[in-house]
N, C-alpha and C. Protein backbone atom coordinates (compact mmCIF):
# COMPACT_ATOMS: atom_id res chain seq x y z
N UNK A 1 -18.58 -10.14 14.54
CA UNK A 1 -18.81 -8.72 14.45
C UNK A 1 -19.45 -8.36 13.12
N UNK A 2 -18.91 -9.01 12.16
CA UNK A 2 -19.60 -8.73 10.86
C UNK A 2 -20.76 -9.18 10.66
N UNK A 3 -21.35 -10.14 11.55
CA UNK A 3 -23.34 -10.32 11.28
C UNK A 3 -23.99 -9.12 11.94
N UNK A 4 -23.14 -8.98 13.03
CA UNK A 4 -23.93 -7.86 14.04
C UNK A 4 -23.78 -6.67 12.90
N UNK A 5 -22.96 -6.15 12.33
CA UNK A 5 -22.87 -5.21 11.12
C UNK A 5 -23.78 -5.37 10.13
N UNK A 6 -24.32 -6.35 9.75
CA UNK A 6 -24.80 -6.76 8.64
C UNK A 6 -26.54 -6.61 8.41
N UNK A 7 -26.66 -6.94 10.37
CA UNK A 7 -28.10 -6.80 10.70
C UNK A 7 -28.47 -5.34 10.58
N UNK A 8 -29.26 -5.01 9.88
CA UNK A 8 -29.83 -3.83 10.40
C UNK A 8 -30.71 -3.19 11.95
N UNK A 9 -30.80 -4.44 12.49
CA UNK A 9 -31.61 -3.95 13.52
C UNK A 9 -31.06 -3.50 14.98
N UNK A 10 -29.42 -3.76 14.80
CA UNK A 10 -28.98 -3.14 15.92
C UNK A 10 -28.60 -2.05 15.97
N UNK A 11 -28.49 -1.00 16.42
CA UNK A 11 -28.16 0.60 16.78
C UNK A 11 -26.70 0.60 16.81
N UNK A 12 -25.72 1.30 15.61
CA UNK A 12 -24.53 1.13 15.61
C UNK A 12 -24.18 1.85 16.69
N UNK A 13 -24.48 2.59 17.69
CA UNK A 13 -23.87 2.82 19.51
C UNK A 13 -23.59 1.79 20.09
N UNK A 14 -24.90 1.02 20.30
CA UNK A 14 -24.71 -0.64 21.53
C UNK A 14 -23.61 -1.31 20.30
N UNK A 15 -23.58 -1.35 19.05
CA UNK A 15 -22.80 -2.65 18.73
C UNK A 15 -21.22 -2.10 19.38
N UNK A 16 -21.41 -0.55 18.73
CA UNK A 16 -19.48 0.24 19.57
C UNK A 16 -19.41 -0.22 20.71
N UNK A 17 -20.36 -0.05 21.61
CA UNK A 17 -20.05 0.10 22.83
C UNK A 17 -19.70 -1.26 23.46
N UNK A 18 -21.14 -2.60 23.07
CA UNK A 18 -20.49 -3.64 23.22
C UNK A 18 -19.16 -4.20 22.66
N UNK A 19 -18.58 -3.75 21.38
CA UNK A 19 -17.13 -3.95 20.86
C UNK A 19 -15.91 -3.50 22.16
N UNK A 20 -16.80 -2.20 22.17
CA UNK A 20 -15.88 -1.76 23.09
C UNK A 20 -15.31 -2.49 24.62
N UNK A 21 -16.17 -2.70 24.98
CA UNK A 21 -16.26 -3.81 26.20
C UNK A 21 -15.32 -5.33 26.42
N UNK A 22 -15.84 -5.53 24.89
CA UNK A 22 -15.14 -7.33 24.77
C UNK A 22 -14.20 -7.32 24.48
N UNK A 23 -13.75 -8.26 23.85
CA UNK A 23 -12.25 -8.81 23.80
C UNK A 23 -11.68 -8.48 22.27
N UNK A 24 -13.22 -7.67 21.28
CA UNK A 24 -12.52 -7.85 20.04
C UNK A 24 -11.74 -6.71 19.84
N UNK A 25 -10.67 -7.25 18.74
CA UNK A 25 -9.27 -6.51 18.28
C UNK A 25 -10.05 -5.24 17.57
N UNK A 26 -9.07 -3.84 17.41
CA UNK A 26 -8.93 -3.51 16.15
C UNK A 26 -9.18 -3.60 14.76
N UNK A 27 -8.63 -4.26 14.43
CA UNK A 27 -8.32 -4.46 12.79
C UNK A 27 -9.23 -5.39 12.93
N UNK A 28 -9.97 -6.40 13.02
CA UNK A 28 -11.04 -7.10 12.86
C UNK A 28 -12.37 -6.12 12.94
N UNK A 29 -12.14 -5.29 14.40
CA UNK A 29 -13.34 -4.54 14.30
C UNK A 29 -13.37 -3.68 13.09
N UNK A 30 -12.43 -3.30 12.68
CA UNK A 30 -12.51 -2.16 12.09
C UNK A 30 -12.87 -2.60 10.02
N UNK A 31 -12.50 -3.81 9.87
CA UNK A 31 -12.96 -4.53 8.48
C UNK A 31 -14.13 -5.23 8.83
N UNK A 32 -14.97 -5.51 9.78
CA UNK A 32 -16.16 -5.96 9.93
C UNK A 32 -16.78 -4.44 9.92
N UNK A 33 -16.34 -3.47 10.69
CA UNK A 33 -17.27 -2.07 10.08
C UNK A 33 -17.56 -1.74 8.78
N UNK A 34 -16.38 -1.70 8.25
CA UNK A 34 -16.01 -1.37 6.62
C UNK A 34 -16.94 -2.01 5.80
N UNK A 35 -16.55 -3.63 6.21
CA UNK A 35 -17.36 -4.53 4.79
C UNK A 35 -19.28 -4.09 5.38
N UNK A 36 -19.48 -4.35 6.81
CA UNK A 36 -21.04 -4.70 7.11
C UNK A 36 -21.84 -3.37 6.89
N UNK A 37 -20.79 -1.97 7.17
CA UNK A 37 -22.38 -1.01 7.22
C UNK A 37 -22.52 -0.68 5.49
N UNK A 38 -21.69 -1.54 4.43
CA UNK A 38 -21.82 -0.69 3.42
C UNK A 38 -23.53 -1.11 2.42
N UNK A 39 -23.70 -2.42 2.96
CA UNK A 39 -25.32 -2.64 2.63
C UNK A 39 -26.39 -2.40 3.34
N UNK A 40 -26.34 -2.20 4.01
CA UNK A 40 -27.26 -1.10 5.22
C UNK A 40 -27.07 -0.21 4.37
N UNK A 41 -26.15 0.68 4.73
CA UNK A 41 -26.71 2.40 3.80
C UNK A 41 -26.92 2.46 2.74
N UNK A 42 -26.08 1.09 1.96
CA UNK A 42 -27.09 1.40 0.42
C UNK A 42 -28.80 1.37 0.69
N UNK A 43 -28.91 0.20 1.11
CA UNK A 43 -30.52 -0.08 1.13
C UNK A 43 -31.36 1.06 1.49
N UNK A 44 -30.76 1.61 2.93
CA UNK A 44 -31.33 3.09 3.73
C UNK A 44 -31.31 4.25 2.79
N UNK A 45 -30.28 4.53 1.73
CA UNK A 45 -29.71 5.37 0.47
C UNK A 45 -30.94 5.32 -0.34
N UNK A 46 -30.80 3.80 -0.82
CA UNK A 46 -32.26 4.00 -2.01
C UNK A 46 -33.66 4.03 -1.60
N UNK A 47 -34.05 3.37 -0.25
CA UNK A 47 -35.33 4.06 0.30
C UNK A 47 -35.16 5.25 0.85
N UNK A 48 -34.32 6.35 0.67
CA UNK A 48 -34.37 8.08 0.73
C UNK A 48 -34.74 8.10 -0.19
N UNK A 49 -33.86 7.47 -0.85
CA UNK A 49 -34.03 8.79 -2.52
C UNK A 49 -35.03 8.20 -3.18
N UNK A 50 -36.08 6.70 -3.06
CA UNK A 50 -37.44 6.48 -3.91
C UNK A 50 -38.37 7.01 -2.86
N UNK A 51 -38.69 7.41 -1.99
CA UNK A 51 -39.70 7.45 -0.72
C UNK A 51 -40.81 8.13 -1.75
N UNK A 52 -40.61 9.15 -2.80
CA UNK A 52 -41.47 10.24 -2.98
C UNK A 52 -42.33 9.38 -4.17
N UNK A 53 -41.80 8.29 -4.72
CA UNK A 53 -42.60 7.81 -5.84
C UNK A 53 -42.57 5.88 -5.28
N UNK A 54 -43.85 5.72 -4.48
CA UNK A 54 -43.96 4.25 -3.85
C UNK A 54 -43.67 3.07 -5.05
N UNK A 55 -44.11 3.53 -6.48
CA UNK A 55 -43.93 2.54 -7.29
C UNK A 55 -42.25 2.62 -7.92
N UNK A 56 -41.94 2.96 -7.49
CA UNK A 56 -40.02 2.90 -8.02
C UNK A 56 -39.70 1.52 -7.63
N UNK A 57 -38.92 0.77 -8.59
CA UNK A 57 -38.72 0.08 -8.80
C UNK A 57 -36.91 -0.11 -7.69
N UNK A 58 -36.79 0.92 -7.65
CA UNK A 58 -35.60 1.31 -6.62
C UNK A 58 -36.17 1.46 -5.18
N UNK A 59 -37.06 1.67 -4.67
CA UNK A 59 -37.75 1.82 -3.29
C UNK A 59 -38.07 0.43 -3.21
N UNK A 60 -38.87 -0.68 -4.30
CA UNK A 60 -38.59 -1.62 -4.19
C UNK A 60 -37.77 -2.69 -3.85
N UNK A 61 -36.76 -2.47 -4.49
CA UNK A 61 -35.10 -3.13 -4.65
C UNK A 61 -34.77 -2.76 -3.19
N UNK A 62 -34.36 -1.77 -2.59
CA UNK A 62 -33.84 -1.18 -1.23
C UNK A 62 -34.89 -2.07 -0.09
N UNK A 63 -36.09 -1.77 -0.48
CA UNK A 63 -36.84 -3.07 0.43
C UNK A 63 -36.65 -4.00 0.80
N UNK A 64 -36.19 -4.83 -0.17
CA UNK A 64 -36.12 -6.47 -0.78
C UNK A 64 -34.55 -6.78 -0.09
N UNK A 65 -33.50 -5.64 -0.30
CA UNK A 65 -32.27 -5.81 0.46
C UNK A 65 -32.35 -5.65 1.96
N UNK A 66 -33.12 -4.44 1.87
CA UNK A 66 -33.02 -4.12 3.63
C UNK A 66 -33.72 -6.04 4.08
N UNK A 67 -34.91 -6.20 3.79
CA UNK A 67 -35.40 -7.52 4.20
C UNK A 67 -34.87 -8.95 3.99
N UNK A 68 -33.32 -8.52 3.14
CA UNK A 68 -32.40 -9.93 3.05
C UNK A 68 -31.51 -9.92 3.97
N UNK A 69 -30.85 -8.81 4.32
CA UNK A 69 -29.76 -8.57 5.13
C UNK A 69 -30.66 -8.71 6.83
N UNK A 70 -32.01 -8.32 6.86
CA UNK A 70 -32.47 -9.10 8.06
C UNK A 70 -32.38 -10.13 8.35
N UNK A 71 -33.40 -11.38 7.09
CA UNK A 71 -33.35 -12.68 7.36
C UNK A 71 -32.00 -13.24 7.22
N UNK A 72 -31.27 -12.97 6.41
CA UNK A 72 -30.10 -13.80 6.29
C UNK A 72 -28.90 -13.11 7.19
N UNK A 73 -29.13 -12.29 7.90
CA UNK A 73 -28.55 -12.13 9.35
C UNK A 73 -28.86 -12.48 10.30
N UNK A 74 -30.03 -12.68 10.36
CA UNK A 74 -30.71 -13.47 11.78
C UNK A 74 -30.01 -15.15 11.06
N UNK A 75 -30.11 -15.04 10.41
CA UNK A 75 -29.74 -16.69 9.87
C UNK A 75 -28.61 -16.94 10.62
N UNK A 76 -27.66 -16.11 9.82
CA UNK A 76 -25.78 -16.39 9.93
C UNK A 76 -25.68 -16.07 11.51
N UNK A 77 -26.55 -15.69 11.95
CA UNK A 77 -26.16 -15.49 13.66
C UNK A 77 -26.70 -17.12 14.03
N UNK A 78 -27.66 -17.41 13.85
CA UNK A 78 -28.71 -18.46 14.40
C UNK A 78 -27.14 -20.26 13.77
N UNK A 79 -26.87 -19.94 12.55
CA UNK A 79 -25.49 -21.28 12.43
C UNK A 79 -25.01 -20.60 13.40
N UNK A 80 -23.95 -19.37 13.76
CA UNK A 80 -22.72 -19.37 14.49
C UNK A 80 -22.73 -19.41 15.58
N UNK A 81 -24.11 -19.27 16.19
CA UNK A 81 -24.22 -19.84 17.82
C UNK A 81 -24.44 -21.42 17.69
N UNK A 82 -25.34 -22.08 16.79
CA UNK A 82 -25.46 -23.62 17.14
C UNK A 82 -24.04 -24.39 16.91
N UNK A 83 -23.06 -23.68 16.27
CA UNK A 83 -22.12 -23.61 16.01
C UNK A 83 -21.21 -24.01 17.46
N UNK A 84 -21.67 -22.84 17.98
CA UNK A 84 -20.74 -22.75 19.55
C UNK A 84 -21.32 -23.16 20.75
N UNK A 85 -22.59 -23.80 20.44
CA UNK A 85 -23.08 -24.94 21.66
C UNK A 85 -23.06 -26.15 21.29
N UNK A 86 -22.70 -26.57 22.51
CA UNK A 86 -22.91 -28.54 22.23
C UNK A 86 -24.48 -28.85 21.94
N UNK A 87 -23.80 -29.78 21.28
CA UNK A 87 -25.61 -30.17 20.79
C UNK A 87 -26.24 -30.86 22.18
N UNK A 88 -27.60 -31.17 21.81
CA UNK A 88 -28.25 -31.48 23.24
C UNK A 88 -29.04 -32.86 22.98
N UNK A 89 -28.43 -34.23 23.86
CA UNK A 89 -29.48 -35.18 23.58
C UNK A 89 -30.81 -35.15 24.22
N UNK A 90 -31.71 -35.99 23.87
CA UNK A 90 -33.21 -36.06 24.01
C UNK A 90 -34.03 -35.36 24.99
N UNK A 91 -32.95 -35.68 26.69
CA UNK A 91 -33.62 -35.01 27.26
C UNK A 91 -33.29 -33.50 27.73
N UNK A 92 -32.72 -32.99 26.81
CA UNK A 92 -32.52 -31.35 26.50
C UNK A 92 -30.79 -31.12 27.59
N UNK A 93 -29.91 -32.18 28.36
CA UNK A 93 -28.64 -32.05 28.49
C UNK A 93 -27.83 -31.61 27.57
N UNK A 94 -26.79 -30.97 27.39
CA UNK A 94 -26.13 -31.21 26.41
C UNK A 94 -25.00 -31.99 26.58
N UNK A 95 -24.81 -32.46 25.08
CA UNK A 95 -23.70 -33.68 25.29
C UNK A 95 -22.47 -32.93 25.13
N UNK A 96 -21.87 -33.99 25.80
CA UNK A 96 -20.20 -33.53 25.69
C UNK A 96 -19.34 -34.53 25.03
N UNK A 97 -18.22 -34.06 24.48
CA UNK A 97 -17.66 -35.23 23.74
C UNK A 97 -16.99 -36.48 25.31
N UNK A 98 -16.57 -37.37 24.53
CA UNK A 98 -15.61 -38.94 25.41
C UNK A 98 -14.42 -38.43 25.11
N UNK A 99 -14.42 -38.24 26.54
CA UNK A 99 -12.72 -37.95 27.32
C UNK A 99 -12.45 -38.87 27.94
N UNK A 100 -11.04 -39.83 27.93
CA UNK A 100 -10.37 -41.02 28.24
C UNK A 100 -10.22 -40.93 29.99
N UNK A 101 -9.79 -39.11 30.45
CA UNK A 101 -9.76 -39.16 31.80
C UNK A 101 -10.82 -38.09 32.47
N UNK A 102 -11.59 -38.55 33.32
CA UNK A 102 -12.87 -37.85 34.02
C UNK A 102 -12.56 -36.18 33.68
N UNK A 103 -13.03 -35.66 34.25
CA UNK A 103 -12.90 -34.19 34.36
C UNK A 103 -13.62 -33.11 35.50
């Protein structure tokens, strides 16, 4: 929940609504809100308040964050799914671990 917070590019409605739907708790949802939207609105904060002067060094900065919290959210999503698939040998199956009795 906290990458999906973190990204700026999802519409905090679908992330509620999908929360709402799944299986996640409360108190998880509710400290993944807390910690993820607070660098989003800074970034969104300081490109308000530099918009009127392009060379601010603060319209800058808010840029440079808004465009970290993209890539390095698309990142931390991109480990925690390869994370949660089996890896896949050569010919694109994925493997499964050796279990002693069939299945």
């Amino acid at each position: 929940m906290l990458i999906v917070r973190l990204v700026p590019l999802f519409p905090f409605a679908i992330v509620n609504y999908g929360a709402g739907v799944s299986a996640v708790r409360f108190r998880p949802y509710l400290a993944a809100t807390a910690i993820g939207i607070v660098p989003g609105t800074l970034a969104y904060a300081g490109i308000g308040v530099s918009l009127h002067d392009p060379s601010s060094p603060v319209l800058w900065s808010a840029l440079a964050g808004l465009l970290a919290l993209t890539v390095g959210g698309a990142w931390a999503a991109r480990v925690v799914r390869s994370r949660a698939t089996p890896p896949e040998d050569s010919a694109g199956d994925a493997v499964r671990p050796f279990h002693d009795t069939p299945s």
